[in-house]
PDB file of N, CA and C in Angstrom:
ATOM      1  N   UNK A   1      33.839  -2.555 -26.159  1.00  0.00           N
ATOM      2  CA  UNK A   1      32.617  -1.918 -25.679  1.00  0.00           C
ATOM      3  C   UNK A   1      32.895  -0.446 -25.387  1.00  0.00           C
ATOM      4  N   UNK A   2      32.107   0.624 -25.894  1.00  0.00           N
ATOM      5  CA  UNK A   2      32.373   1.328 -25.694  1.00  0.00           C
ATOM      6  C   UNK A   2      30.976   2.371 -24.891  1.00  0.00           C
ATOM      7  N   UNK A   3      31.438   3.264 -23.830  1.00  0.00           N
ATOM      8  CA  UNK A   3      30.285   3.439 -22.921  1.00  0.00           C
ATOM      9  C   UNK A   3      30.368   4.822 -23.527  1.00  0.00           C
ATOM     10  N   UNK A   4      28.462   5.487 -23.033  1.00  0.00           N
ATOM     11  CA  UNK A   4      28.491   6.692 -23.710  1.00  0.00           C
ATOM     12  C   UNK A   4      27.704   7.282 -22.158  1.00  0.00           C
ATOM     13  N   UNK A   5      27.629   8.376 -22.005  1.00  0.00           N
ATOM     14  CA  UNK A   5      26.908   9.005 -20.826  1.00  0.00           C
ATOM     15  C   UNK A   5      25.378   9.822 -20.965  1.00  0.00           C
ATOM     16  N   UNK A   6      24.610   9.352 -21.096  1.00  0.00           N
ATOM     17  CA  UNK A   6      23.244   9.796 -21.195  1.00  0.00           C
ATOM     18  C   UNK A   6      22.261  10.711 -20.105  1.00  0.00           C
ATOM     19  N   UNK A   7      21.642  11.655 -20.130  1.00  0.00           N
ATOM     20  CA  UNK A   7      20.741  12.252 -19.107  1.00  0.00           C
ATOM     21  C   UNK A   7      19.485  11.293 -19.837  1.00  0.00           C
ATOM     22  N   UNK A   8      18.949  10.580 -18.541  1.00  0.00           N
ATOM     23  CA  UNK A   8      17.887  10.143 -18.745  1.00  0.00           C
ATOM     24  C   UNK A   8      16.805  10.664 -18.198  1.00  0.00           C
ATOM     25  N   UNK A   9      15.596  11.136 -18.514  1.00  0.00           N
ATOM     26  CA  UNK A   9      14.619  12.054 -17.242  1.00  0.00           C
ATOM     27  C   UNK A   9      13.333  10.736 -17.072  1.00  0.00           C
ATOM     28  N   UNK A  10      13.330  10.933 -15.960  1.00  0.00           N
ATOM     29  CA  UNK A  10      12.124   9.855 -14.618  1.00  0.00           C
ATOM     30  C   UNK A  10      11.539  10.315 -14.340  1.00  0.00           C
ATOM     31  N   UNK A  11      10.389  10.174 -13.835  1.00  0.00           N
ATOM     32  CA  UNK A  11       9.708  11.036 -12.874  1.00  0.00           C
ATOM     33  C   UNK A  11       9.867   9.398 -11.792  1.00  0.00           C
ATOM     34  N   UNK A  12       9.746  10.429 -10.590  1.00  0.00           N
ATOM     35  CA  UNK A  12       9.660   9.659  -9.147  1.00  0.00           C
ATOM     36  C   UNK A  12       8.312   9.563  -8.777  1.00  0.00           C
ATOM     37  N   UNK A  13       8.255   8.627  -7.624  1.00  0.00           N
ATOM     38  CA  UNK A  13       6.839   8.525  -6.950  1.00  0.00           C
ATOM     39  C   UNK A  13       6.485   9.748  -6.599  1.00  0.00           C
ATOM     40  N   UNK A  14       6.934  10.964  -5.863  1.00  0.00           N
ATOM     41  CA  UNK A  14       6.409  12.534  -5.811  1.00  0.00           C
ATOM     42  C   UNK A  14       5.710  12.575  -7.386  1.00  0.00           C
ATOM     43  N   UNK A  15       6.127  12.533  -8.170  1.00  0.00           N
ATOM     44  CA  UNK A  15       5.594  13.225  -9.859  1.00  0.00           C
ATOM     45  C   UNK A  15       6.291  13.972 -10.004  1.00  0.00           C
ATOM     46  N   UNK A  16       7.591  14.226  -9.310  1.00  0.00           N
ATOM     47  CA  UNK A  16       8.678  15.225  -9.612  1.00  0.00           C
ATOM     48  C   UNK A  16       9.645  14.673 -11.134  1.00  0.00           C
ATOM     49  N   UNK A  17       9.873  15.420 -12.037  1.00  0.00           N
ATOM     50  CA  UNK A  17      10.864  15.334 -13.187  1.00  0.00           C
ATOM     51  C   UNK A  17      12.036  15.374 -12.348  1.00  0.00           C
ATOM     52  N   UNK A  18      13.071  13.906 -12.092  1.00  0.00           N
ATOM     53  CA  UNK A  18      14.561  13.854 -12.153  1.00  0.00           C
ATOM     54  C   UNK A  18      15.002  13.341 -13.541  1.00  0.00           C
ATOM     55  N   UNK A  19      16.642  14.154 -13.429  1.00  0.00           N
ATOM     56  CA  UNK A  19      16.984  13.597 -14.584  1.00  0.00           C
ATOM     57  C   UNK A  19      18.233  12.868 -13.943  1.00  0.00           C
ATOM     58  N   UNK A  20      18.596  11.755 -14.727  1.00  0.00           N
ATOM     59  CA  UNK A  20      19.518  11.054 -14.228  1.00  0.00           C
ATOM     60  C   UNK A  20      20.654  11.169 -15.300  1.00  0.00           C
ATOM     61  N   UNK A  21      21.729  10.868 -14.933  1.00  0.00           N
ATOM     62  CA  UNK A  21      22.766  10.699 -16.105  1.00  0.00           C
ATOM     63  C   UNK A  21      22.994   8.572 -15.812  1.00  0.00           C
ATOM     64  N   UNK A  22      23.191   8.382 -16.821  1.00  0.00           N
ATOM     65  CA  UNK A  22      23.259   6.908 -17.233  1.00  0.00           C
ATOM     66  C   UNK A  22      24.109   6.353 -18.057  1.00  0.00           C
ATOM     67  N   UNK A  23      25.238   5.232 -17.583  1.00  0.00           N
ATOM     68  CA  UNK A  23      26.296   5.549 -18.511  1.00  0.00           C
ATOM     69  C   UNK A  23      25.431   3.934 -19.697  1.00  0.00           C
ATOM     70  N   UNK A  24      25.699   4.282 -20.875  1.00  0.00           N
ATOM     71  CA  UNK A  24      24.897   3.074 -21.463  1.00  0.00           C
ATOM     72  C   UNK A  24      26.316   2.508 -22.309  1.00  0.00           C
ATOM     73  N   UNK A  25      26.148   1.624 -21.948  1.00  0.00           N
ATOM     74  CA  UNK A  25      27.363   0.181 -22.926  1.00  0.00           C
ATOM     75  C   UNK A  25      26.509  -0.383 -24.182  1.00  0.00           C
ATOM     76  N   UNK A  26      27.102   0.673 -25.327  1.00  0.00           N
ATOM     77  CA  UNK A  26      26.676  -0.141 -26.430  1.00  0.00           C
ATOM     78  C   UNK A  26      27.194  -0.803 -27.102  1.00  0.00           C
ATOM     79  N   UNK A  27      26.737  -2.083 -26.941  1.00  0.00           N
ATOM     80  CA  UNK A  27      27.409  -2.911 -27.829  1.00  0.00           C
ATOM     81  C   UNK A  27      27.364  -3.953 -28.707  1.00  0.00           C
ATOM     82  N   UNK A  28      27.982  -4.735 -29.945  1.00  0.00           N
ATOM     83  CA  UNK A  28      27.897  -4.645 -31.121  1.00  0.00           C
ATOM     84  C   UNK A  28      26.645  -4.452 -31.872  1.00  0.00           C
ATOM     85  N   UNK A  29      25.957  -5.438 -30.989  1.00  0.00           N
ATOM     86  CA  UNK A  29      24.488  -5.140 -31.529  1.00  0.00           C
ATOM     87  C   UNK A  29      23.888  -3.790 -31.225  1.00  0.00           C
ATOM     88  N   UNK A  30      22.630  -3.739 -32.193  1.00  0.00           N
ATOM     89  CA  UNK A  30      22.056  -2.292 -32.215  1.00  0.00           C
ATOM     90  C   UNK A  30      21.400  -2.132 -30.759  1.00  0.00           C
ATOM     91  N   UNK A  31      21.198  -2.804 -29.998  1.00  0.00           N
ATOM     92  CA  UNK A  31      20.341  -2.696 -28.891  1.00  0.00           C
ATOM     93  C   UNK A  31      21.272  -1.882 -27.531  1.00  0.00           C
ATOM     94  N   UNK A  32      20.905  -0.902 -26.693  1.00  0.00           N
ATOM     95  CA  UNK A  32      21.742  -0.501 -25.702  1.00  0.00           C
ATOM     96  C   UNK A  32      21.216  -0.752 -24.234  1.00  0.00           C
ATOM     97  N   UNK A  33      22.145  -1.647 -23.746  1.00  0.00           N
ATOM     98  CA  UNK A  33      21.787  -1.279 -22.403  1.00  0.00           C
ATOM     99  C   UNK A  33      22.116  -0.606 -21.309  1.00  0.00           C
ATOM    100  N   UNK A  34      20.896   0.489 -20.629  1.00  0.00           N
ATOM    101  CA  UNK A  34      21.739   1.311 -20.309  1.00  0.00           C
ATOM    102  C   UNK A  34      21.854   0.259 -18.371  1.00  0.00           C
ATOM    103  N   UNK A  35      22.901   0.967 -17.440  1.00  0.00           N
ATOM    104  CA  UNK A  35      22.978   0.804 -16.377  1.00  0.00           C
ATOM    105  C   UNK A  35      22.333   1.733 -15.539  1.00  0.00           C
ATOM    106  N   UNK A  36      21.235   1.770 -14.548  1.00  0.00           N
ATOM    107  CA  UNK A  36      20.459   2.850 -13.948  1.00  0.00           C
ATOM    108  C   UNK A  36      20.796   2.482 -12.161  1.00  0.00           C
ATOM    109  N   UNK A  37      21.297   2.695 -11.372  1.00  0.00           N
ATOM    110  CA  UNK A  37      21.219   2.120  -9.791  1.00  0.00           C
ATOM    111  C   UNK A  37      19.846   2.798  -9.630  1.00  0.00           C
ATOM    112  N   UNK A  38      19.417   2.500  -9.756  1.00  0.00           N
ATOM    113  CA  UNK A  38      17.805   2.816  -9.120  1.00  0.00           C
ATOM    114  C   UNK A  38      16.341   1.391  -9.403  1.00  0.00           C
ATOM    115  N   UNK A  39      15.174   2.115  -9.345  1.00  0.00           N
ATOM    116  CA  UNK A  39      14.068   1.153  -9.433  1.00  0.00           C
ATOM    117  C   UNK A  39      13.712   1.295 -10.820  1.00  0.00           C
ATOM    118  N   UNK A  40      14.246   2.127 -11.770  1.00  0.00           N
ATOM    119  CA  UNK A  40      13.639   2.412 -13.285  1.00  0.00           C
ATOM    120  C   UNK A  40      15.113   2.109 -13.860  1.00  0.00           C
ATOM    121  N   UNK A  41      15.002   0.232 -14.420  1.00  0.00           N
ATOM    122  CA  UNK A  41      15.422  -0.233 -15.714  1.00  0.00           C
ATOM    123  C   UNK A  41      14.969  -0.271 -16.673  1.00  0.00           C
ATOM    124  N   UNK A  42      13.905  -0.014 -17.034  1.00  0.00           N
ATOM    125  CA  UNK A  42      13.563   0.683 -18.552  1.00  0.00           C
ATOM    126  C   UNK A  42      14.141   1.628 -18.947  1.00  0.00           C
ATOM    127  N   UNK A  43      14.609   1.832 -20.263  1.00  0.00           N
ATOM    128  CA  UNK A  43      15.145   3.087 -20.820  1.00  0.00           C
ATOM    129  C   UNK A  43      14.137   3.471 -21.697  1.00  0.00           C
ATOM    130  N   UNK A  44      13.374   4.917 -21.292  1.00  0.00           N
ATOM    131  CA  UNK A  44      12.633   5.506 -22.085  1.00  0.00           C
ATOM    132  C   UNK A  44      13.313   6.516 -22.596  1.00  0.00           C
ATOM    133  N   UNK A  45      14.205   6.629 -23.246  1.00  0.00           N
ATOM    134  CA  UNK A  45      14.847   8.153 -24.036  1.00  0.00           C
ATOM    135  C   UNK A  45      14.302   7.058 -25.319  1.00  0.00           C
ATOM    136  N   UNK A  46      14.308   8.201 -26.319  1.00  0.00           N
ATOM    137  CA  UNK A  46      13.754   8.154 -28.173  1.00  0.00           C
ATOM    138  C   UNK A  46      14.980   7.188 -28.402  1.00  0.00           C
ATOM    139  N   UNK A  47      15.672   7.115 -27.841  1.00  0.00           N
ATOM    140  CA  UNK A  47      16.609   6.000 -28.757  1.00  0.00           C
ATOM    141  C   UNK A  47      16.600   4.807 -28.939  1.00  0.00           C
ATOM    142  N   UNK A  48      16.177   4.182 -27.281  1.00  0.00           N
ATOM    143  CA  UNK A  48      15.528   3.047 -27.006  1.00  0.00           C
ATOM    144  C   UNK A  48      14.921   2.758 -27.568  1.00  0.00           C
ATOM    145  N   UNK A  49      13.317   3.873 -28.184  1.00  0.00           N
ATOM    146  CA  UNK A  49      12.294   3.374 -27.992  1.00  0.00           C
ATOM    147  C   UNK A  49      11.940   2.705 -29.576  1.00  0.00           C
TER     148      UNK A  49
END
C-alpha cells in the first residue's frame, strides 16, 4: 500500500474555504480511500469523483 498526501479543500459550517491535507491509501484497486479526522468523509477532489 502505498500512501500519497493530498490538499483536500471543505468548506466548514462558517462557509469558510479550509483546505486540508489528507493522506489517501491507494490501493490495488482503482478506488482511493482517503483518511480525513474530521466530519467530511467524502472525498470531493476530481479524482474521486
Amino acid at each position: 500500500m502505498s500512501g500519497m498526501w493530498m490538499r483536500i479543500r471543505t468548506v466548514n459550517r462558517d462557509g469558510k474555504a479550509v483546505e486540508q491535507r489528507a493522506k489517501v491509501i491507494v490501493p490495488k484497486a482503482k478506488n482511493a480511500v482517503p483518511e480525513i479526522s474530521n466530519q467530511y468523509p467524502a472525498c470531493r477532489c476530481p479524482r474521486c469523483i
